[in-house]
C-alpha atoms as a PDB file:
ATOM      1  CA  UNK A   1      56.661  87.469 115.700  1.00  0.00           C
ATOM      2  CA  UNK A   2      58.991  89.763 117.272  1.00  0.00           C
ATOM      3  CA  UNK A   3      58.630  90.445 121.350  1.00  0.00           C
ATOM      4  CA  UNK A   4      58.707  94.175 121.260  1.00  0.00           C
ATOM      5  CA  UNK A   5      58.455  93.798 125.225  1.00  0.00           C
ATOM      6  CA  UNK A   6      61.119  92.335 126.107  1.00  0.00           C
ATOM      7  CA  UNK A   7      64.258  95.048 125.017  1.00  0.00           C
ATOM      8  CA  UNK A   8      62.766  97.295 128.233  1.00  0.00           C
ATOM      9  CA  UNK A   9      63.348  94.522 130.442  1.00  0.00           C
ATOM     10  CA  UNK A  10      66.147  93.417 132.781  1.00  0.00           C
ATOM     11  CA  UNK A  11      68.200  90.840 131.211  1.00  0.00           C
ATOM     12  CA  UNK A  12      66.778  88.091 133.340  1.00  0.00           C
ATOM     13  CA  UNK A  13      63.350  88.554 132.593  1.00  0.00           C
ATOM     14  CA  UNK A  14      63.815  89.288 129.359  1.00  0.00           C
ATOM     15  CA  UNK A  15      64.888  85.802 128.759  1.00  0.00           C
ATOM     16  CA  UNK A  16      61.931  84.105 130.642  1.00  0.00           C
ATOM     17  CA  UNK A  17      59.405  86.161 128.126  1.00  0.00           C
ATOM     18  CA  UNK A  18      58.358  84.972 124.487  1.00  0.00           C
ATOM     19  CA  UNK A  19      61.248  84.554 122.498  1.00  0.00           C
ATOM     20  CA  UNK A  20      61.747  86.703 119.535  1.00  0.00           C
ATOM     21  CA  UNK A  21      60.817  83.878 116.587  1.00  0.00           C
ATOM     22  CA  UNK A  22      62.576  85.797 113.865  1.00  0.00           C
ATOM     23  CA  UNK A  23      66.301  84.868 115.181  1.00  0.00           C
ATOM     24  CA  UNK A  24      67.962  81.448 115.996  1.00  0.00           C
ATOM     25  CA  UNK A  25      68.219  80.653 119.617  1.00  0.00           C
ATOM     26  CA  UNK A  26      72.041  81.142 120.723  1.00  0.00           C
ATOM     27  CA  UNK A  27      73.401  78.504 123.155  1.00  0.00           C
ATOM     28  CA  UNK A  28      76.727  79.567 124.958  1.00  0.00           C
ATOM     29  CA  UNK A  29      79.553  76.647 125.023  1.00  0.00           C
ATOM     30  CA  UNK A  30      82.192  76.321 127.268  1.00  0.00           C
ATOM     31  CA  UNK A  31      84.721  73.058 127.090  1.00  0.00           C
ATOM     32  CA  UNK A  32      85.817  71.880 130.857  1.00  0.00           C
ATOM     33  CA  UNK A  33      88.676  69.649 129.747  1.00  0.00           C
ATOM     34  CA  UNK A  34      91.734  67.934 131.883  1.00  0.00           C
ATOM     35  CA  UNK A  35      92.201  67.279 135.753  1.00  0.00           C
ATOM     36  CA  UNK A  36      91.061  70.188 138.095  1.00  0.00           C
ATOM     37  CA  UNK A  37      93.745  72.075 139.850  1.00  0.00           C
ATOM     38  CA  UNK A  38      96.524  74.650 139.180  1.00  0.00           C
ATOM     39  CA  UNK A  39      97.222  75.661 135.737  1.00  0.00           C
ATOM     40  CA  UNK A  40     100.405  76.311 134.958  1.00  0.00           C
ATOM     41  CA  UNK A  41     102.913  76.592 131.637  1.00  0.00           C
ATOM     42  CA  UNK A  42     103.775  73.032 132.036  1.00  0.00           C
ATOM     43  CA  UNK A  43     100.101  71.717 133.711  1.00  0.00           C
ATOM     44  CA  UNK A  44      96.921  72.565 131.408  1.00  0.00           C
ATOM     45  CA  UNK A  45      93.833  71.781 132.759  1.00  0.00           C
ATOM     46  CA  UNK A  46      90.441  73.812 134.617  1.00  0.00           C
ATOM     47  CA  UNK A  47      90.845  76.032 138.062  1.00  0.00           C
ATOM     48  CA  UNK A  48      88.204  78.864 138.091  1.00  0.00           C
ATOM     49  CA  UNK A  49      90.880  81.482 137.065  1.00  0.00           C
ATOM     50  CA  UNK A  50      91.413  79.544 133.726  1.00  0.00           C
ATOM     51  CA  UNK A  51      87.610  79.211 133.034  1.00  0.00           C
ATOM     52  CA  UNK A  52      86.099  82.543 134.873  1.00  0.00           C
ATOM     53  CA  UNK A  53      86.195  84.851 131.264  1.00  0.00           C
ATOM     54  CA  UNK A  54      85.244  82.134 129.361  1.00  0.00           C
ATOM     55  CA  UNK A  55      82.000  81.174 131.606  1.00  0.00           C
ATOM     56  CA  UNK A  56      81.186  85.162 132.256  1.00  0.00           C
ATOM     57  CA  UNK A  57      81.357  85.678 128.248  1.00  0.00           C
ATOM     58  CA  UNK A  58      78.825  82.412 127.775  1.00  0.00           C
ATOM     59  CA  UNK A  59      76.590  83.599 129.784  1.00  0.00           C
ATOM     60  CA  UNK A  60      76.439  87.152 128.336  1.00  0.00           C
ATOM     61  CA  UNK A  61      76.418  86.554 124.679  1.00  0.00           C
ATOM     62  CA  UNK A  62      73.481  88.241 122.928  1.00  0.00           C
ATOM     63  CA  UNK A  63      70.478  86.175 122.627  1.00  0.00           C
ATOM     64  CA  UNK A  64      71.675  83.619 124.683  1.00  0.00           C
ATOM     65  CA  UNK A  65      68.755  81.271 125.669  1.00  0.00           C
ATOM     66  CA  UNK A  66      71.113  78.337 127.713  1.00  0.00           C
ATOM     67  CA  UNK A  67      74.826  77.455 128.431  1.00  0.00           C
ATOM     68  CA  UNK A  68      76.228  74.122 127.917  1.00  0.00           C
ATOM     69  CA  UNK A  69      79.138  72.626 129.746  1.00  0.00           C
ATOM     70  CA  UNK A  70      81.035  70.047 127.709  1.00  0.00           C
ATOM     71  CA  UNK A  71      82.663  68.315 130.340  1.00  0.00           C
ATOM     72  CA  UNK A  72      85.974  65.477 129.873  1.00  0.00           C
ATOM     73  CA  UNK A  73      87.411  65.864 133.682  1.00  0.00           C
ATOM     74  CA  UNK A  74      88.717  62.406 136.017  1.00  0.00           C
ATOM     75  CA  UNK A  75      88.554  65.504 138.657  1.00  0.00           C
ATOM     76  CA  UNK A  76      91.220  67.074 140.718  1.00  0.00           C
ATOM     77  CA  UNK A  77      91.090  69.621 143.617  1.00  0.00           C
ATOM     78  CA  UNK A  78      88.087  70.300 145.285  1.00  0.00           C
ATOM     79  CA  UNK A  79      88.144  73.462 146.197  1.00  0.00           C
ATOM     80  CA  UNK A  80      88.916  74.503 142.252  1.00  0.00           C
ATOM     81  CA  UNK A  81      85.480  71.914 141.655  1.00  0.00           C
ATOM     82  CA  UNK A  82      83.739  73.591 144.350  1.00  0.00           C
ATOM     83  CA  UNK A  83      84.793  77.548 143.414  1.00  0.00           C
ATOM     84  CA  UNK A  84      83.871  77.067 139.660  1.00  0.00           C
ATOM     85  CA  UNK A  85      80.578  74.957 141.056  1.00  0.00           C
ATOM     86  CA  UNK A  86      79.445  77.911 142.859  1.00  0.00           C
ATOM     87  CA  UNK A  87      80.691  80.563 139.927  1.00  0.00           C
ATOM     88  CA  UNK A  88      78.582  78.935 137.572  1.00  0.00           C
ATOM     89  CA  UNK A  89      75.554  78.583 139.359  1.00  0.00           C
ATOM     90  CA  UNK A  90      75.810  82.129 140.173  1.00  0.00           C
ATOM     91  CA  UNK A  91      75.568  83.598 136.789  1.00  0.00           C
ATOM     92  CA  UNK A  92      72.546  81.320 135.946  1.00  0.00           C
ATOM     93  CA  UNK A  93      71.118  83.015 138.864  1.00  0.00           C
ATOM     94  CA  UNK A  94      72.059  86.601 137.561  1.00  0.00           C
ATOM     95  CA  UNK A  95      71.234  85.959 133.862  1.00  0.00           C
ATOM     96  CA  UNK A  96      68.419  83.744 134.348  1.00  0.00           C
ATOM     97  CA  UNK A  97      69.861  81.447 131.790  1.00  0.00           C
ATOM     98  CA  UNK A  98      69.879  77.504 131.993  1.00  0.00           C
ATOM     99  CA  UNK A  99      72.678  75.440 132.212  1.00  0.00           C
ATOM    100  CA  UNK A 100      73.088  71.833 130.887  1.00  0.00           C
ATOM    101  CA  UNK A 101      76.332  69.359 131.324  1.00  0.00           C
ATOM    102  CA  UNK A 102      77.187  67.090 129.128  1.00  0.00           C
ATOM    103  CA  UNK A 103      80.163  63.925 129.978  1.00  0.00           C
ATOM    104  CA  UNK A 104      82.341  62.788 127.266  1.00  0.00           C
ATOM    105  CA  UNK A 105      84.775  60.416 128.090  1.00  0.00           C
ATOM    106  CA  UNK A 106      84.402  60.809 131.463  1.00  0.00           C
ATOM    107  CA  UNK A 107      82.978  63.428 133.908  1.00  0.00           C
ATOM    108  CA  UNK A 108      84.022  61.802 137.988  1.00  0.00           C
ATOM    109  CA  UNK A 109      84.889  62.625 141.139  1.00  0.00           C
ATOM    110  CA  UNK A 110      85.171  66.806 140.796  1.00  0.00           C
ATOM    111  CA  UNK A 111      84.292  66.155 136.875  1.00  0.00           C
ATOM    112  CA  UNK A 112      81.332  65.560 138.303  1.00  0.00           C
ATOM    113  CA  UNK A 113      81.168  68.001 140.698  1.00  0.00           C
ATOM    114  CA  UNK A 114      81.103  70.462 137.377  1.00  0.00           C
ATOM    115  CA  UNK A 115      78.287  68.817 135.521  1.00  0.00           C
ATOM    116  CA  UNK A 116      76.304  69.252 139.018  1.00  0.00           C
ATOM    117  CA  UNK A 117      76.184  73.175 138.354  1.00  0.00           C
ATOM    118  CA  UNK A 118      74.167  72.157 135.503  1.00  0.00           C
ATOM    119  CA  UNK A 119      70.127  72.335 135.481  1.00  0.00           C
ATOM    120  CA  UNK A 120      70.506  68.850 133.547  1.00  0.00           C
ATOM    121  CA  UNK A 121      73.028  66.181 132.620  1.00  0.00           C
ATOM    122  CA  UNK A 122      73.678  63.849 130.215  1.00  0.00           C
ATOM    123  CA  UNK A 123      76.273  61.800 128.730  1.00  0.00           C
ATOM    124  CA  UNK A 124      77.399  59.176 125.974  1.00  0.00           C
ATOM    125  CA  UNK A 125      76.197  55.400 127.037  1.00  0.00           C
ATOM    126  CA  UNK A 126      80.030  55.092 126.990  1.00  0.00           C
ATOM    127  CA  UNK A 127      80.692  57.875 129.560  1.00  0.00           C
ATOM    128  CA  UNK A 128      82.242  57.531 133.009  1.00  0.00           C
ATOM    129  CA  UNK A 129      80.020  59.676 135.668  1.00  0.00           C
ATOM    130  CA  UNK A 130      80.311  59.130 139.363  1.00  0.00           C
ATOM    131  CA  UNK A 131      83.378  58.607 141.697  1.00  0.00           C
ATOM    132  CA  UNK A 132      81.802  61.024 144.484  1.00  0.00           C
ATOM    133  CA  UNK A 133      84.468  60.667 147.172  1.00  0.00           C
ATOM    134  CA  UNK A 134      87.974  61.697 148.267  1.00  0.00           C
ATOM    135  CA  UNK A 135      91.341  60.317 148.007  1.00  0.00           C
ATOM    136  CA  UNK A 136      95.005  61.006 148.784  1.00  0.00           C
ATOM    137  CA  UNK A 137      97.947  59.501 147.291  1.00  0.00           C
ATOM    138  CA  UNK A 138     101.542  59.133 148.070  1.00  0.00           C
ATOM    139  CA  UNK A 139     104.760  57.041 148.539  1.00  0.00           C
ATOM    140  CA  UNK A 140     106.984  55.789 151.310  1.00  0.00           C
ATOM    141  CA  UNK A 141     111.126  56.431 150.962  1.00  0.00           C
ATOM    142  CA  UNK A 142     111.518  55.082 154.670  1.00  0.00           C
ATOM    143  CA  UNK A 143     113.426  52.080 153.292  1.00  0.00           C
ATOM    144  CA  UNK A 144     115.074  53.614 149.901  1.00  0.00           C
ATOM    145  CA  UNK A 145     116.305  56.378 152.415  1.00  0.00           C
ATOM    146  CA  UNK A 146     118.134  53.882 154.444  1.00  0.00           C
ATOM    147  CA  UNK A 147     119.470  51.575 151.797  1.00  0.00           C
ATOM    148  CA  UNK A 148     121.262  54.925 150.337  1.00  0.00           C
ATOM    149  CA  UNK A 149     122.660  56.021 153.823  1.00  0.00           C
ATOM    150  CA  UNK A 150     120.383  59.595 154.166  1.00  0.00           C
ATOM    151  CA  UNK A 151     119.784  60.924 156.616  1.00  0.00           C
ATOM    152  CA  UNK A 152     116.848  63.023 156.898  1.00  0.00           C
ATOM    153  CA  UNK A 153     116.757  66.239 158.832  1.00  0.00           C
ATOM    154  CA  UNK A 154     113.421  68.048 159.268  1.00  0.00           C
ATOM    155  CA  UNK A 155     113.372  70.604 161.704  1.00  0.00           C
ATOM    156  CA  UNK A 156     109.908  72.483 162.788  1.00  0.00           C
ATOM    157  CA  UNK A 157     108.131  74.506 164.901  1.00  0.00           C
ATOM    158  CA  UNK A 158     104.624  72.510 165.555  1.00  0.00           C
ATOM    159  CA  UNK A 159     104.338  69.335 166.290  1.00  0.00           C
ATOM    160  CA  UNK A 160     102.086  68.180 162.968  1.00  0.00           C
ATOM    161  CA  UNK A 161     104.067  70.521 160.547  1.00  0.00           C
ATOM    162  CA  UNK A 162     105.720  67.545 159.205  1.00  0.00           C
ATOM    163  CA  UNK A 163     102.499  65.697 159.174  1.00  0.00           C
ATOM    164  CA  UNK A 164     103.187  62.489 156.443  1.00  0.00           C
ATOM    165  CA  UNK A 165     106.668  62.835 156.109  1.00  0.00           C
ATOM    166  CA  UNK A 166     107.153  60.661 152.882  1.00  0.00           C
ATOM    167  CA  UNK A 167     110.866  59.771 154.559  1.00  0.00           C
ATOM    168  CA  UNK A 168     109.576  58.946 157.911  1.00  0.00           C
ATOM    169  CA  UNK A 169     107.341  55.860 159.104  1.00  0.00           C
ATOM    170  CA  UNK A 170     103.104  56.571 159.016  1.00  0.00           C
ATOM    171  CA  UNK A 171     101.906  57.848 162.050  1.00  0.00           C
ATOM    172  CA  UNK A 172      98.679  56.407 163.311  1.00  0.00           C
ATOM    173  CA  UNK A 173      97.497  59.844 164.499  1.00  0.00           C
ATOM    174  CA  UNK A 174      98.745  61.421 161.479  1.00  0.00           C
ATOM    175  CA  UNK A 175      96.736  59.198 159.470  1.00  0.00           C
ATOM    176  CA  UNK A 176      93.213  59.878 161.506  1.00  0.00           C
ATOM    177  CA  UNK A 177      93.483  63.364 161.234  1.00  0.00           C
ATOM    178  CA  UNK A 178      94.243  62.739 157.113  1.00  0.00           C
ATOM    179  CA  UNK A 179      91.005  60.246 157.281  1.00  0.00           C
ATOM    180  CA  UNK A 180      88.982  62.744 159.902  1.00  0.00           C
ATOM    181  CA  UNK A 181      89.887  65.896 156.508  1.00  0.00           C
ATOM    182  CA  UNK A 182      89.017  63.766 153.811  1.00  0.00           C
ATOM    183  CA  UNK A 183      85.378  63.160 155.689  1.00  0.00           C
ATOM    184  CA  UNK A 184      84.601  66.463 156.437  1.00  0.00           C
ATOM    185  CA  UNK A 185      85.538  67.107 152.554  1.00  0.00           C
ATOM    186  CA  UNK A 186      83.389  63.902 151.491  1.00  0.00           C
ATOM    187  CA  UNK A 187      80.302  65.277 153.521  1.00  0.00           C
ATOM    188  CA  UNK A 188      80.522  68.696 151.599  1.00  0.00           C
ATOM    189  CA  UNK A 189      80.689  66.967 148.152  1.00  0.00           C
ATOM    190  CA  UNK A 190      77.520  64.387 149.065  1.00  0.00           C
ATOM    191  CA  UNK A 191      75.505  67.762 150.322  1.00  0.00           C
ATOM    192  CA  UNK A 192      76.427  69.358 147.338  1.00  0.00           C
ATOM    193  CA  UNK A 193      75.494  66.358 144.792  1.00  0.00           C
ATOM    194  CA  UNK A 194      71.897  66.197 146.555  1.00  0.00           C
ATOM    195  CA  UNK A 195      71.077  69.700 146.683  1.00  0.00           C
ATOM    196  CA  UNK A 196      72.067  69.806 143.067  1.00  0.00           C
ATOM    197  CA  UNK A 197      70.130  66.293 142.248  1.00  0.00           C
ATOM    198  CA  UNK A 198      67.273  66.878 144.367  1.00  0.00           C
ATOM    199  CA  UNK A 199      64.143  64.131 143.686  1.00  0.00           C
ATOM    200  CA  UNK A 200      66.031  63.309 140.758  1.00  0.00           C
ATOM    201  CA  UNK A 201      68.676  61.416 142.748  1.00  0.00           C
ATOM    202  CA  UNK A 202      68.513  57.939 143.449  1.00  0.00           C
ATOM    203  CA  UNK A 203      68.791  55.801 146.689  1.00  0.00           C
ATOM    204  CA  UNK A 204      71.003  53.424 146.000  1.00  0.00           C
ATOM    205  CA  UNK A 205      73.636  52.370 148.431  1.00  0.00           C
ATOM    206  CA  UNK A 206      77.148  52.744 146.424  1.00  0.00           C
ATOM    207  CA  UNK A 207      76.284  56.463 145.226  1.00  0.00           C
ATOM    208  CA  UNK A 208      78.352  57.856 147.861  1.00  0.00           C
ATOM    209  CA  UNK A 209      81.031  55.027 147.854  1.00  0.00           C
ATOM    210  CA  UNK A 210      82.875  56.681 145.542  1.00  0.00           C
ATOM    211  CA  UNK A 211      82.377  53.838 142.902  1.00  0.00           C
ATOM    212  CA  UNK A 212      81.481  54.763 138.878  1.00  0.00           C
ATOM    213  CA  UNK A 213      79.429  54.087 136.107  1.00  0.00           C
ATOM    214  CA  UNK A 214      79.113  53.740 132.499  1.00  0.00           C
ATOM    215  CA  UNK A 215      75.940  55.999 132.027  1.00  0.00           C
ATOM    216  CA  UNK A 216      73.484  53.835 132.291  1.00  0.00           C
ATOM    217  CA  UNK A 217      74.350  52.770 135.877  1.00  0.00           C
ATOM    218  CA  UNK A 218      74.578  56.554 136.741  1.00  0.00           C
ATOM    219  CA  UNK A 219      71.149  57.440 134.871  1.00  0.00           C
ATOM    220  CA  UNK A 220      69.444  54.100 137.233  1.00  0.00           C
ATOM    221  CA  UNK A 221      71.147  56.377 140.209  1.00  0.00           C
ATOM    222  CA  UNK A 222      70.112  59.903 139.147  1.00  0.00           C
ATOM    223  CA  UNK A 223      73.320  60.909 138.607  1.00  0.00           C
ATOM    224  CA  UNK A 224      72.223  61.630 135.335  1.00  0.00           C
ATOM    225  CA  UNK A 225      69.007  63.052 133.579  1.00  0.00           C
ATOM    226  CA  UNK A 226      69.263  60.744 130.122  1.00  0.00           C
ATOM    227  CA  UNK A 227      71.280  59.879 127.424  1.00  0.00           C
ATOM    228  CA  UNK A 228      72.739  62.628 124.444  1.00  0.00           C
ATOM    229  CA  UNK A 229      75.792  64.655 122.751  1.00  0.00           C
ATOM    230  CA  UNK A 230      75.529  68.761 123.084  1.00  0.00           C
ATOM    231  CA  UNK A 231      74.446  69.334 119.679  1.00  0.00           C
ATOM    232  CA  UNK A 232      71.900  67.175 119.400  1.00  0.00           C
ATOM    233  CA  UNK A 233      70.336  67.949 122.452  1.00  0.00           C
ATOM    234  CA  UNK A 234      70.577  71.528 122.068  1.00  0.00           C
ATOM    235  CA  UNK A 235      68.923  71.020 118.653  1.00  0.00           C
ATOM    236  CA  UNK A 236      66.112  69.004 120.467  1.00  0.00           C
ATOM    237  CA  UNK A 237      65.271  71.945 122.607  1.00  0.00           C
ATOM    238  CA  UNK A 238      66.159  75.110 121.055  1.00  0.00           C
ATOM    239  CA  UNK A 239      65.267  73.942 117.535  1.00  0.00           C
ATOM    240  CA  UNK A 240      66.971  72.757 114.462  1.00  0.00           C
ATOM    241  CA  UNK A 241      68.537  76.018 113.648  1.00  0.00           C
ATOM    242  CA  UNK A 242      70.218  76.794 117.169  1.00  0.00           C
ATOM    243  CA  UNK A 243      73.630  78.179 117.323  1.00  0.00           C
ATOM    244  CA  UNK A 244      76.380  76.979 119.208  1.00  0.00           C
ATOM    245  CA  UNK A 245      78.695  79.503 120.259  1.00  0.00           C
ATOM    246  CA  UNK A 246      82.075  78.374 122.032  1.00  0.00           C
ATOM    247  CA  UNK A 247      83.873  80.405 124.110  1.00  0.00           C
ATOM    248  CA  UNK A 248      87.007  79.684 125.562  1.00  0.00           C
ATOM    249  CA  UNK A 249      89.666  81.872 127.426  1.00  0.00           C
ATOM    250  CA  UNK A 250      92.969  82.648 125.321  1.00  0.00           C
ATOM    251  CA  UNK A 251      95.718  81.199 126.481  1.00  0.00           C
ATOM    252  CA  UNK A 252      98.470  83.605 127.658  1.00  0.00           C
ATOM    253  CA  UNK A 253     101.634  83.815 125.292  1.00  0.00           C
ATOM    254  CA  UNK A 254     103.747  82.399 128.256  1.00  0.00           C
ATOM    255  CA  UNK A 255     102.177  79.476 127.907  1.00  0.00           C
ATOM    256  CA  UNK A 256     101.744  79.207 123.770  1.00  0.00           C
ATOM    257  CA  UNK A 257     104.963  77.983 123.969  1.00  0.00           C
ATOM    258  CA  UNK A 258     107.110  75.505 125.455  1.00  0.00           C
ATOM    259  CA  UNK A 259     108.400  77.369 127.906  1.00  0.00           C
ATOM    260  CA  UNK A 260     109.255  76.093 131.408  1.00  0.00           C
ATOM    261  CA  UNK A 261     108.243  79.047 133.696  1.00  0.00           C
ATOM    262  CA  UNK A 262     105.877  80.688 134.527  1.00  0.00           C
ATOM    263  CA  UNK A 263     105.895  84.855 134.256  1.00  0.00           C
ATOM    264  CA  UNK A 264     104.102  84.940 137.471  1.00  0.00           C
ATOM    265  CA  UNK A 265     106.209  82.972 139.404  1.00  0.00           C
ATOM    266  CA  UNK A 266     110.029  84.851 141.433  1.00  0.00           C
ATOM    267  CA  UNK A 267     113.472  83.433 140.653  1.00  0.00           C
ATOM    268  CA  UNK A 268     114.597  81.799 143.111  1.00  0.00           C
ATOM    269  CA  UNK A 269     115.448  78.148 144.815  1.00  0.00           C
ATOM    270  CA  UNK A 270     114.018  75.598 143.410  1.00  0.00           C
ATOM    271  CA  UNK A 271     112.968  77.733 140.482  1.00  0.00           C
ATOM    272  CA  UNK A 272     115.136  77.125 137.325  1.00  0.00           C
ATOM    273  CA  UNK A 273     114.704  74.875 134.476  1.00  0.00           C
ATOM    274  CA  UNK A 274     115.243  71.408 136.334  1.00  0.00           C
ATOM    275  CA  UNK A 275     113.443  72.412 138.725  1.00  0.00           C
ATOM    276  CA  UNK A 276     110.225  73.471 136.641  1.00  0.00           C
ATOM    277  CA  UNK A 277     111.014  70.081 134.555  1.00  0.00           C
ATOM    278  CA  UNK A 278     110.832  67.580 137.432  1.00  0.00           C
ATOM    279  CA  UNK A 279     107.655  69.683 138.955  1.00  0.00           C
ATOM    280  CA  UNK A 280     106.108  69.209 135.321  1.00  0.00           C
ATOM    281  CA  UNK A 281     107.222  65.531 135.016  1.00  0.00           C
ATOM    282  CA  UNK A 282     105.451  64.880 138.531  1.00  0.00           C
ATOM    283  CA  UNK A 283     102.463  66.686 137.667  1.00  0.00           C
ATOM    284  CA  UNK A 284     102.182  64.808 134.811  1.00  0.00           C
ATOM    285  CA  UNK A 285     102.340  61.723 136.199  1.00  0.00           C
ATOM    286  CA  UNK A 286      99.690  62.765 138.704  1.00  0.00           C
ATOM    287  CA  UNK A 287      97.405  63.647 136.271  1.00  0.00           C
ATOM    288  CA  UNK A 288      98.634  60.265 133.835  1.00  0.00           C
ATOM    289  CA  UNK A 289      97.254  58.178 137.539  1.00  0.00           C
ATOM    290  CA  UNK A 290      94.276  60.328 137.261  1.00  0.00           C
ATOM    291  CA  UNK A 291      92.662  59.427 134.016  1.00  0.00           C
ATOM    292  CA  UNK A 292      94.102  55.915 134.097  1.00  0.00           C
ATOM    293  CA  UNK A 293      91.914  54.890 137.291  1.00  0.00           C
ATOM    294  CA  UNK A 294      88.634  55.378 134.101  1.00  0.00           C
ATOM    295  CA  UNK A 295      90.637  52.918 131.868  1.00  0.00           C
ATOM    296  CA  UNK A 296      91.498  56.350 129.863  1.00  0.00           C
END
């Protein structure tokens, strides 16, 4: 039976109201794959200006009744987790359209952070969820330096500009106010997680820790809300005929290719062709450490 209500009504409401039997429910997909940070031609991965079109097209198709986040993230920056967090929850506000997450291979740390903009979760039994903390990384040159005879010259105006100096000795103050950051961050992600969880989340003592799961151990926490792949959970609620509509953002032609710049970005120092392939090779490696801490 067709709703012939629900065509005079804002979009919101007009996807709370009976659903019009004689079409297929439409569910929205968008795929959050790779570490969470700056995208550039030789760095793929999620920051909210990568995703943005894709998530504002998902939740506008016609007849959408949900959107589903296929999420395969070891996580990344924070602030990228946080801003697409916050985008996505926004537009289920606006639409009045549900969201649901679902892990693959692994969905920690801001991977997480990502699924927790979802109304539900679920994963594989083999997924990775969790890892709800904050860490820096880095390397000490203070002895290579010396063995090659450099000298390093930094020169500054304010006394913590050169804050963790790879080339220079650790500071113990440098390293509290490092430890005091990554706190305040940590506090922001655990208020996040349990406004998103709510009841649902457990009280276990590691959840914070910044420890992970398989997806059992994370449904026994409330990380999760059960076991199941997008399709056939989508076909469980929305009915065996549902359809599945991906939508991703196209990729730029700059970055098609295998080009090693970025349009965007000046000539200038530090800007040429080695330079953009030792930036890439680092970020790589960055992101190689990232997935390899899940055994991926």
């Amino acid at each position: 039976m067709k709703n012939i209500i629900a065509p005079f009504l804002p979009a919101p409401l007009r996807r709370r109201v009976a659903p019009d039997w004689s079409r297929p429910a439409v569910v929205g997909v968008v795929r959050l794959n790779g570490v969470i940070g700056a995208v550039s031609p030789l760095r793929g991965g999620i920051d909210l200006a990568s995703v943005a079109a894709a998530l504002e097209a998902a939740f506008k198709l016609k007849g959408v009744k949900a959107v589903a986040l296929s999420i395969n993230s070891p996580g990344g920056s924070p602030v990228q987790s946080s801003l697409i967090y916050k985008r996505v929850r926004a537009l289920a506000k606006e639409e009045g359209v549900p969201v649901y997450a679902f892990a693959e291979d692994v969905a920690a740390s801001g991977g997480y952070m990502l699924a927790c903009a979802a109304d539900e979760i679920y994963a594989d039994p083999s997924s990775i969820v969790g890892s709800i903390g904050v860490v820096s990384s880095g390397f000490g040159f203070t002895g290579l330096i010396e063995k090659l005879g450099v000298e390093r010259r930094v020169h500054t105006a304010g006394e913590s500009k050169a804050m963790l100096d790879p080339f220079k000795p650790e500071n113990p103050d440098d390293v509290k106010r490092l430890l005091d950051l990554q706190a305040e961050v940590h506090e922001g992600f655990k208020s996040l997680v349990r406004e998103a969880r709510g009841d649902r989340l457990g009280t276990a003592d590691d959840i914070f820790t910044g420890a992970f799961w398989a997806a059992s151990g994370a449904l026994s926490r409330g990380l999760i809300d059960g076991f199941g792949d997008l399709r056939g959970t989508m076909r469980e609620k929305f009915g065996e005929d549902v359809k599945l509509r991906v939508v991703g953002s196209k990729k730029p032609f700059w970055r098609r290719g295998a080009g090693l710049g970025s349009h965007s970005e000046p000539a200038g120092p530090g800007t040429g062709i080695g330079a953009g392939f030792a930036t890439g090779l680092i970020n790589a490696m960055e992101d190689r450490s990232l997935w390899s801490r899940f055994g991926l």
